[in-house]
Protein backbone atom coordinates (compact mmCIF):
# COMPACT_ATOMS: atom_id res chain seq x y z
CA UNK A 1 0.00 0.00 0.00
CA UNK A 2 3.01 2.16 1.04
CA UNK A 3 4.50 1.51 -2.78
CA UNK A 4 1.10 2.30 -4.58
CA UNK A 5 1.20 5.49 -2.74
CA UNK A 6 4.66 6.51 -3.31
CA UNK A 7 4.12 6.40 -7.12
CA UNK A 8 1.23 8.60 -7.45
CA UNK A 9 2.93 11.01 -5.11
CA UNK A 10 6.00 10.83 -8.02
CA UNK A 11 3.41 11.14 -11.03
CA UNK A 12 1.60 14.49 -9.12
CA UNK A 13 5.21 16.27 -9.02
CA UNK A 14 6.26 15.93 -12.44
CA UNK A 15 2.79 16.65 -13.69
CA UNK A 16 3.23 20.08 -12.01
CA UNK A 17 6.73 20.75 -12.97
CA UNK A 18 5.37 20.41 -17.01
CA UNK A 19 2.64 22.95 -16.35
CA UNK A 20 4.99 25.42 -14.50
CA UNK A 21 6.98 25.09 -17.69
CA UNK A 22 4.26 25.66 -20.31
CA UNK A 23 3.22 28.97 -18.05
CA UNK A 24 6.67 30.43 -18.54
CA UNK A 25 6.89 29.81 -22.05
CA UNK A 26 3.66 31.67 -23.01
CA UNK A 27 4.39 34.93 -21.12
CA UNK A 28 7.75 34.67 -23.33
CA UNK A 29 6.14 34.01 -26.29
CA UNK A 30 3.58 36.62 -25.73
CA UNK A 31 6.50 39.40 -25.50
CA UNK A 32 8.54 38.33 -28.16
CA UNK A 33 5.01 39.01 -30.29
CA UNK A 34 4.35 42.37 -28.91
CA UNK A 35 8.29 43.50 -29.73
CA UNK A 36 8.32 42.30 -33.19
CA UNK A 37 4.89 44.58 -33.19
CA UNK A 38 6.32 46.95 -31.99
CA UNK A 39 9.21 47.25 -34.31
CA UNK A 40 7.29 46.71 -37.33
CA UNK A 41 5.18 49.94 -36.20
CA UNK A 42 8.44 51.15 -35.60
CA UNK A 43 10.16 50.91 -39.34
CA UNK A 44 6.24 51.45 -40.77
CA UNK A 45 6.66 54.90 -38.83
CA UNK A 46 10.33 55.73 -40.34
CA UNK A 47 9.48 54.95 -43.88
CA UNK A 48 6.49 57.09 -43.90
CA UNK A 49 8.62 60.33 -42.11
CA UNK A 50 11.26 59.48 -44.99
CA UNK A 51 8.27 59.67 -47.53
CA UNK A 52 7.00 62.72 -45.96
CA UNK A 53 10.62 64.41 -46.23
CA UNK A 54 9.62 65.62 -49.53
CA UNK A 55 6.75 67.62 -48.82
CA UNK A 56 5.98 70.75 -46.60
CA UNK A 57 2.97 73.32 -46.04
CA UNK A 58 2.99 76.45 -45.60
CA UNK A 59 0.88 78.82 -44.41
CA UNK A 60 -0.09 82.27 -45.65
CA UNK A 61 1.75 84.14 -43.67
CA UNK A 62 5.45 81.54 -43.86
CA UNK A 63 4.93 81.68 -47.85
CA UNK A 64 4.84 85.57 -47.43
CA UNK A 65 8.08 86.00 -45.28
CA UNK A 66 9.80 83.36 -47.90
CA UNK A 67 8.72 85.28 -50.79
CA UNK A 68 7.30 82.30 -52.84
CA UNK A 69 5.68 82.65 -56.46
CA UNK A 70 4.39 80.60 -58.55
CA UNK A 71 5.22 80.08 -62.42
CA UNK A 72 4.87 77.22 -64.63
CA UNK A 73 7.48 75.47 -67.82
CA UNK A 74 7.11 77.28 -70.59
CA UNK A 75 9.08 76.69 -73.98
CA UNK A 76 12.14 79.04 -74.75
CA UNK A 77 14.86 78.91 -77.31
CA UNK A 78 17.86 78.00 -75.46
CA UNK A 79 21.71 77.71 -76.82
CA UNK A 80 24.07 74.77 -75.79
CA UNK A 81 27.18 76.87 -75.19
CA UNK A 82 30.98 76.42 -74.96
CA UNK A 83 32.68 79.05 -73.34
CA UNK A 84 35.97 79.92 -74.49
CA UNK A 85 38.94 82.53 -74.13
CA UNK A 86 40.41 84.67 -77.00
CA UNK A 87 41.67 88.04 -78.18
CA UNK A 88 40.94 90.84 -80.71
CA UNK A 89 43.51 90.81 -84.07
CA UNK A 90 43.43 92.01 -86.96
CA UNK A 91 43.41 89.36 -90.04
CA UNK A 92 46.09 89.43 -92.63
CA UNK A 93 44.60 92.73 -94.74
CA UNK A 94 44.21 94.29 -92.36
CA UNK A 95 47.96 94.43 -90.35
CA UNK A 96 51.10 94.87 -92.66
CA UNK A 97 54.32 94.58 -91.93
CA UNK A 98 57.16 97.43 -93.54
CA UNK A 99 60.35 97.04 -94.71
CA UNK A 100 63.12 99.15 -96.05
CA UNK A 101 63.16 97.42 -99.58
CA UNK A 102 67.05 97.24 -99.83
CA UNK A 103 68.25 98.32 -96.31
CA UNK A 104 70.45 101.02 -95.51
CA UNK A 105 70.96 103.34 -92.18
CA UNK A 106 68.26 104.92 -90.84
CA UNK A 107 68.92 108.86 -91.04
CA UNK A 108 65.64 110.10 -89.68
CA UNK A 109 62.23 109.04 -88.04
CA UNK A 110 59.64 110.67 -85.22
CA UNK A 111 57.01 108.32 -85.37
CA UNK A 112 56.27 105.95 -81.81
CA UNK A 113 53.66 103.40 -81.03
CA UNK A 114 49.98 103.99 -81.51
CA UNK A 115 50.94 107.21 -83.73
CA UNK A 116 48.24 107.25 -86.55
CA UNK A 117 49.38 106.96 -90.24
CA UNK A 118 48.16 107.92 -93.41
CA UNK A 119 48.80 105.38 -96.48
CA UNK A 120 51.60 107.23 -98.41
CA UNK A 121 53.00 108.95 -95.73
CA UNK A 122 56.70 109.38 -94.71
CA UNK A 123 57.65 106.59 -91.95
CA UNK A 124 61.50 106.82 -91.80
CA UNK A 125 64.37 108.37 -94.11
CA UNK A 126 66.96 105.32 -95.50
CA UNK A 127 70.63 106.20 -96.67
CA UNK A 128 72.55 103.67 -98.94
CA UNK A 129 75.38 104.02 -101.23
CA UNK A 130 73.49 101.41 -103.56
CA UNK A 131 70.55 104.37 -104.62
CA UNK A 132 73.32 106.29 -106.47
CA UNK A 133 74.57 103.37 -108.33
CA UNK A 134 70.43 102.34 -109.02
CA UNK A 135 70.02 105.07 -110.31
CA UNK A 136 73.38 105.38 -112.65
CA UNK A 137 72.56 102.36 -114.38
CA UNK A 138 68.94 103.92 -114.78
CA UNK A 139 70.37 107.01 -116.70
CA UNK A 140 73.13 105.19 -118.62
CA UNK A 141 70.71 102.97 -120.06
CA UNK A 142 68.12 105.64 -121.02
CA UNK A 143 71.33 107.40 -122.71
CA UNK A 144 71.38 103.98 -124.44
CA UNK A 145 67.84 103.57 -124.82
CA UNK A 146 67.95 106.78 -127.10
CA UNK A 147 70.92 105.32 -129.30
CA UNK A 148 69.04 102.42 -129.81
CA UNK A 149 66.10 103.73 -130.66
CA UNK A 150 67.62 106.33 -133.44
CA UNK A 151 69.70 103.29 -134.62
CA UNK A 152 66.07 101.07 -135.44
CA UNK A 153 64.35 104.25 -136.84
CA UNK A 154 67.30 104.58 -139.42
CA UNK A 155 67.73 100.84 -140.35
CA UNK A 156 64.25 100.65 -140.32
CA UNK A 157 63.97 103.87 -143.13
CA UNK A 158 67.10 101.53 -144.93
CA UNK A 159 65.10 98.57 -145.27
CA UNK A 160 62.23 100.31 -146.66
CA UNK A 161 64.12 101.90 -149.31
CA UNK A 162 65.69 98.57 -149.99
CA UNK A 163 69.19 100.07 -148.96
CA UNK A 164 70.23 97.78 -146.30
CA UNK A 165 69.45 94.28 -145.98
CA UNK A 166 66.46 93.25 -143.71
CA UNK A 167 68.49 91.28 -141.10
CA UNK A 168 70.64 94.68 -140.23
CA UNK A 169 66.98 96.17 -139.24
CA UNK A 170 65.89 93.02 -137.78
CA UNK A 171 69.00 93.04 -135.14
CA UNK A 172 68.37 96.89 -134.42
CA UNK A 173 64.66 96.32 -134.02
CA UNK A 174 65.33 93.57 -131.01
CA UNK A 175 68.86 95.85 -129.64
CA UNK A 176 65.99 98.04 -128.95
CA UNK A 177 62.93 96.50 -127.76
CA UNK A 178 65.37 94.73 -125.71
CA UNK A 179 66.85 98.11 -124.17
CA UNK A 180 63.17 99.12 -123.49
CA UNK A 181 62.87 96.18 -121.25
CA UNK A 182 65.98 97.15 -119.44
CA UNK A 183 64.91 100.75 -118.44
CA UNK A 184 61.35 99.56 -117.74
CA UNK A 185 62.91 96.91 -115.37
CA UNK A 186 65.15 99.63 -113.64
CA UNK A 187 62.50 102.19 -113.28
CA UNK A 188 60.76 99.65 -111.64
CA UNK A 189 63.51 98.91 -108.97
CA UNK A 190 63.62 102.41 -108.05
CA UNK A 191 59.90 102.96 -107.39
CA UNK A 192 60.03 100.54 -105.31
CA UNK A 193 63.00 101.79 -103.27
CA UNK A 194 61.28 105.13 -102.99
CA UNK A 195 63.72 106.53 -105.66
CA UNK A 196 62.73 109.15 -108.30
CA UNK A 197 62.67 107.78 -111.82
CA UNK A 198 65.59 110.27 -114.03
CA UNK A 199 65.83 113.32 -112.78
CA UNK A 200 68.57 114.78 -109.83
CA UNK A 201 70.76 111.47 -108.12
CA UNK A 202 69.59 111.52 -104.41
CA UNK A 203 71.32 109.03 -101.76
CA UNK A 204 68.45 108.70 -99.43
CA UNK A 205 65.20 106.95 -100.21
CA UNK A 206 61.63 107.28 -97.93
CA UNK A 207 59.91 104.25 -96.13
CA UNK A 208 56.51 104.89 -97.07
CA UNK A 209 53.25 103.79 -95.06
CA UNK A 210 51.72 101.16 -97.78
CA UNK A 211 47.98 101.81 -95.95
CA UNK A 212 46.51 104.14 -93.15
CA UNK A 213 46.02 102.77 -89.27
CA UNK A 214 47.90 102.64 -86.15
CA UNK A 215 51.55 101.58 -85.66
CA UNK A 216 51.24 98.58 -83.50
CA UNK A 217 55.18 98.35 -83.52
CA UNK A 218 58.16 100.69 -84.19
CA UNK A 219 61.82 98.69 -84.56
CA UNK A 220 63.19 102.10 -86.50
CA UNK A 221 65.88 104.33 -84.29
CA UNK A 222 68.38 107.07 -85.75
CA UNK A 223 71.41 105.40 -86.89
CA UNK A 224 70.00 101.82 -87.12
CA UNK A 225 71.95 99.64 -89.44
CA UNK A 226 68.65 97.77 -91.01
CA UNK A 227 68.61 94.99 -94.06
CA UNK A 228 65.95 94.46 -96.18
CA UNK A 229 64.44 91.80 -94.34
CA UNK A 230 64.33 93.76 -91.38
CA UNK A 231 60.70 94.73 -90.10
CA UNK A 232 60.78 98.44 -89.36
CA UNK A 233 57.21 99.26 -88.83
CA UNK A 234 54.01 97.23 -87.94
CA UNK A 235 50.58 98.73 -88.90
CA UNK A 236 47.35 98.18 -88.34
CA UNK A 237 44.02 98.94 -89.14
CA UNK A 238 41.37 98.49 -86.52
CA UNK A 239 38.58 99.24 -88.73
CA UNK A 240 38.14 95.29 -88.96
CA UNK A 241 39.26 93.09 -86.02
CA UNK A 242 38.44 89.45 -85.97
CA UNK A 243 37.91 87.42 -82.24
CA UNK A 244 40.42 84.90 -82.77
CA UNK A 245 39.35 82.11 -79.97
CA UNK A 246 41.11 79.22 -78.51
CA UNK A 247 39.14 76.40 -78.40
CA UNK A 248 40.27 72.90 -76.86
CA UNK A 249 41.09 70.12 -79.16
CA UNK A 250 38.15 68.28 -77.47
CA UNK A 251 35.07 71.05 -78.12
CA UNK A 252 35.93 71.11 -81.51
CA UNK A 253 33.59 69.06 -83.01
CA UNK A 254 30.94 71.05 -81.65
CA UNK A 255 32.35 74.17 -83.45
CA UNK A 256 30.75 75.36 -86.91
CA UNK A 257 30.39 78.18 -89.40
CA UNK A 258 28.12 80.76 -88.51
CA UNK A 259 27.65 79.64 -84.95
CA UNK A 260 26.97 83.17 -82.70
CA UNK A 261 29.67 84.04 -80.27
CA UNK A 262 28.89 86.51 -77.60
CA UNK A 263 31.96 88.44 -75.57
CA UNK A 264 32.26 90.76 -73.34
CA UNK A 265 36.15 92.75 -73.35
CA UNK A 266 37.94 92.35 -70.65
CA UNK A 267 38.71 96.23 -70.46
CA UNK A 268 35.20 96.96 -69.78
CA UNK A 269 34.33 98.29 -66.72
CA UNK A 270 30.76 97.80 -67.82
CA UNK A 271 30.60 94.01 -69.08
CA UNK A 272 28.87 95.06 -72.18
CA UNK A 273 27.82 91.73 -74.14
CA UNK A 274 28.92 92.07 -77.97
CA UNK A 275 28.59 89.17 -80.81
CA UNK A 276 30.24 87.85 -83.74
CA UNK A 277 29.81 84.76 -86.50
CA UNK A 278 32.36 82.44 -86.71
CA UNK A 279 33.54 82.06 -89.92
CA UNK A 280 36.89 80.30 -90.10
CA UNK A 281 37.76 77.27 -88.42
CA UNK A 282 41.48 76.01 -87.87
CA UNK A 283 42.35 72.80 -89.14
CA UNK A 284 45.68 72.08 -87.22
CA UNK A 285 46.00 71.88 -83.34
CA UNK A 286 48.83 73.61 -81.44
CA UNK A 287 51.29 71.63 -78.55
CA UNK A 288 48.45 72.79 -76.21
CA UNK A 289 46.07 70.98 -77.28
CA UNK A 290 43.73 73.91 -78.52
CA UNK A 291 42.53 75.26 -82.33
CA UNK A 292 42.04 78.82 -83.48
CA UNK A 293 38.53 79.80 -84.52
CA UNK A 294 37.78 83.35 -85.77
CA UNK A 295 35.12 85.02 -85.99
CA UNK A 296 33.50 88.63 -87.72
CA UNK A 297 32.64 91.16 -85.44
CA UNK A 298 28.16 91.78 -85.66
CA UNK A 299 29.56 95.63 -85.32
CA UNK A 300 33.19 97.21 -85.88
CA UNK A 301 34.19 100.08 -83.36
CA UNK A 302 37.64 101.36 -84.27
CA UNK A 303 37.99 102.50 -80.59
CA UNK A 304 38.85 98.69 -80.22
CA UNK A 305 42.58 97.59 -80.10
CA UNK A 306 43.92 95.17 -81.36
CA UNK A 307 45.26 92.21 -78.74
CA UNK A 308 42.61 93.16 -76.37
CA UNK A 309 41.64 89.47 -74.01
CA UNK A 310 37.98 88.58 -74.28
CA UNK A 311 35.74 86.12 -72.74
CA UNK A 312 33.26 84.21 -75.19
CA UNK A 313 30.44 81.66 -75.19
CA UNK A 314 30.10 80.09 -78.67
CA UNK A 315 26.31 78.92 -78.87
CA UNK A 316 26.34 75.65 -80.32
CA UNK A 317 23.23 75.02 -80.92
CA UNK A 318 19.85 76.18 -80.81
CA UNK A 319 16.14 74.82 -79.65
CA UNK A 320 12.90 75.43 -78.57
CA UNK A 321 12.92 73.75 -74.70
CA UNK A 322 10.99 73.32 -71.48
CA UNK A 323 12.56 75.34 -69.65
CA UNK A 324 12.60 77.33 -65.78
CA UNK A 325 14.04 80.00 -64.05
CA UNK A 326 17.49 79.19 -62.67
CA UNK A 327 16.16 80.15 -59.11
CA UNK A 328 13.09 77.48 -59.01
CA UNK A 329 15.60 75.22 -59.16
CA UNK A 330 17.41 73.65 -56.05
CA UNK A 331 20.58 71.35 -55.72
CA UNK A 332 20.44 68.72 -52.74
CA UNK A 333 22.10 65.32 -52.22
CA UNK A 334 23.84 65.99 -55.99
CA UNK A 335 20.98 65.90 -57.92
CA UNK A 336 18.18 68.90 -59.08
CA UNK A 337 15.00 69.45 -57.53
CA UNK A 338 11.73 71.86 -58.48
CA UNK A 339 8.98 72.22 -56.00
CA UNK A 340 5.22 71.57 -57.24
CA UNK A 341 2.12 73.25 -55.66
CA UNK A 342 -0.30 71.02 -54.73
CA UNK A 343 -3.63 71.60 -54.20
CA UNK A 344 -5.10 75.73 -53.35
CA UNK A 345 -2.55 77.82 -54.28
CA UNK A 346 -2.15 81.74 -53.17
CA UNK A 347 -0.60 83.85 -50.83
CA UNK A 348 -3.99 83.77 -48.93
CA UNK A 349 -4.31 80.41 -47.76
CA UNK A 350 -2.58 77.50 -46.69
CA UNK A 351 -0.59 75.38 -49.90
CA UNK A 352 1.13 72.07 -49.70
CA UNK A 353 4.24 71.52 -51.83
CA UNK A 354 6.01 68.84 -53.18
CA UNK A 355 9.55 68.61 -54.22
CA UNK A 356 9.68 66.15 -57.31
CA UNK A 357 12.95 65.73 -58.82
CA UNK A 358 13.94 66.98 -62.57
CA UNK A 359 16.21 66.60 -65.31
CA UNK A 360 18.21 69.90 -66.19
CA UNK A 361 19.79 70.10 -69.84
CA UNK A 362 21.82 73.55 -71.07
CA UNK A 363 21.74 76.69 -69.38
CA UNK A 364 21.30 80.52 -71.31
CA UNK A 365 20.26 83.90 -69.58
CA UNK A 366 18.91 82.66 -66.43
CA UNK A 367 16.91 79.97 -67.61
CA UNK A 368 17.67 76.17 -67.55
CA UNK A 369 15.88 73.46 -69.51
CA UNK A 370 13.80 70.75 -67.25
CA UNK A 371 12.28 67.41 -67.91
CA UNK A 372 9.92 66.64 -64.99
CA UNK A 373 8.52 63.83 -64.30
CA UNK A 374 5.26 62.40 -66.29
CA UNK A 375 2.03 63.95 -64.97
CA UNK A 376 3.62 67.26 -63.88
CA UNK A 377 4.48 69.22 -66.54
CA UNK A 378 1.16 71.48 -66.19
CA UNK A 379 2.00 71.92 -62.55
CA UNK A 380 2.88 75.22 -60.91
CA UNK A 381 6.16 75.14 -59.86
CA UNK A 382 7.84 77.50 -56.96
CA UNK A 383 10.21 80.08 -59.07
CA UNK A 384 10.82 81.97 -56.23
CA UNK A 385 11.57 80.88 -52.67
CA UNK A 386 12.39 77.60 -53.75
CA UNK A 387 15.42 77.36 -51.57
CA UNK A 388 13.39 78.79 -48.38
CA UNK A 389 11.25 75.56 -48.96
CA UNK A 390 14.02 73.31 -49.52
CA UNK A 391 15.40 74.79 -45.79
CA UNK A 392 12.13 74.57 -44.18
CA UNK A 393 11.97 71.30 -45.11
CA UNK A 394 15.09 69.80 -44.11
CA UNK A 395 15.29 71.93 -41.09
CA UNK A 396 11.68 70.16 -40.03
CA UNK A 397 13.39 66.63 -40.78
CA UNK A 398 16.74 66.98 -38.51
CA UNK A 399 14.10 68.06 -35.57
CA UNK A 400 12.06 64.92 -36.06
């Protein structure tokens, strides 16, 4: 009896150390449920404050102080541009260079940079023991000339009276045609010394100005021992400059004739915005890596000098675009952002607003080109203020 009672003692005390067991476990169970509820309220609450990190409201009176209005896309012609450096020159008819023809000493000159010249006029006074002996040979073969011709006009009257034989008025007739060519040569040579033709042997010869403009350089002194390749005098007209632009090997492609280029001189205390057409592209690249374009001036203003340093944009192309102010658009986390009006919108009343990201393409007096994205185009968009919003917002998010 002892032994029967023994046992069910044994079989009541492990029948309550199983239930103690299953009572513990369920009040764990039970918590481990409510914490995995309670973090997936947790993250559901996070991802709909990121969500709402995009969009603000404003009242009437904030959208006052932040000076907000409204505008909406609207097509303009806008210019892809390449901005450049460059200078004003002259092109090649426009700048010559002088020379004293066949060299000499200079005797005499007054003339400095920038003086203005007249074509024809006096630049410098050469001396050379050569213009005497130019112009001897000139005179002794006029004196010859003269014999020669007398000499045809006689064998020529000879032959026609059938005195002499033709071949005596044949030689005469090329002695002097021949002697013709001679003087005609040598008059030639001293013209373009500066030498009188005939007349009173001088030993000094003039360096004449070949066109009018402005000495860009002077290389003539008193006394200067000069040869005739020798560049004296440098003058130029600034009637017609030329922007002459350097433009990286790497733009050039997007270069072409007749493209617009718009400069402003670097000497301009005003910034004044001038254009030009390009009209010559270069077709060989320097050791730095960069081509010459030139272009025509839209206006010529001789005030301009020549050399001056410009800044250019070269518009490379042109198209009607969507496009927005610079200012309703905003630059966060590297990428561009508008903000969209949502719902009433007015100065009056409370407005909700979006910030939707956008596309921007090329950029031309203040206004950018935007692609938003489908369903938004028609929207009104913030043009100004935007930035106020875009700190208003953020500042909202770092409290939260």
């Amino acid at each position: 009896m002892t032994k029967y009672a023994l046992l069910a003692l044994l079989g009541l005390t492990l029948a309550g150390c199983g239930q103690e067991k299953t009572d513990t476990a369920a009040p764990e169970a039970a918590g481990a449920t409510t914490e995995t509820a309670a973090g997936g309220d947790k993250a559901a609450g996070d991802e709909a404050a990121e969500e709402n990190a995009t969009e603000t409201t404003l009242s009437a009176a904030e959208q006052r102080a932040a000076g907000i209005q409204l505008g909406r896309v609207e097509d303009r012609v806008l210019s892809g541009t390449l901005k450049v450096n460059g200078t004003l020159d002259a092109p090649p008819e426009n700048a010559v260079a002088v020379s004293a023809l066949l060299g000499g000493i200079v005797e005499r000159t007054s003339l400095l940079q920038g003086s203005r010249v007249q074509a024809g006029q006096v630049l410098a006074t050469v001396r050379n023991p050569e213009f005497v002996q130019l112009q001897q040979d000139y005179l002794e073969t006029s004196s010859q000339l003269e014999f020669a011709r007398a000499e045809y006009e006689r064998q020529q009257e000879l032959y026609r009276q059938e005195v002499a034989p033709q071949k005596n008025f044949q030689r005469a007739r090329a002695e002097y045609r021949a002697m013709q060519t001679q003087v005609a040569a040598q008059a030639a040579r001293l013209r373009l010394a500066g030498l009188p033709v005939g007349g009173k042997i001088i030993t000094t010869a003039p360096v004449r100005a070949p066109r009018g403009g402005f000495l860009k350089t002077v290389n003539a002194s008193a006394g200067q021992s000069v040869t005739s390749t020798d560049v004296l005098f440098e003058i130029v007209d600034p009637a017609h400059l030329d922007v002459v632009l350097t433009v990286f090997e790497k733009d050039v492609p997007q270069v072409r004739v007749g493209q617009t280029v718009r400069y402003t001189l670097a000497n301009d205390s005003v910034g004044a915005e001038h254009r030009a057409k390009v009209y010559v592209i270069g077709r060989a690249v320097s050791e730095d890596r960069t081509v010459r374009v030139y272009a025509h001036l839209s206006r010529e203003d001789a005030s301009r000098l020549p050399g001056t340093y410009v800044r250019a944009t070269i518009e490379t192309n042109s198209a009607t675009l969507p496009s927005l102010p610079d200012k309703a658009l905003v630059q966060f986390g590297g990428k561009s952002y508008v903000f969209v009006a949502e719902g009433p919108a007015g100065k009056n009343q409370e407005t909700h607003y979006r910030m939707v990201p956008v596309t921007a393409g090329v950029s031309e007096n203040g206004y950018t080109e935007v692609r938003l994205p489908q369903g938004t185009a028609a929207a009104q968009v913030v043009v100004e203020g935007a930035y106020s919003l875009l700190a208003k917002l953020k500042n909202a998010e770092e409290e939260e």
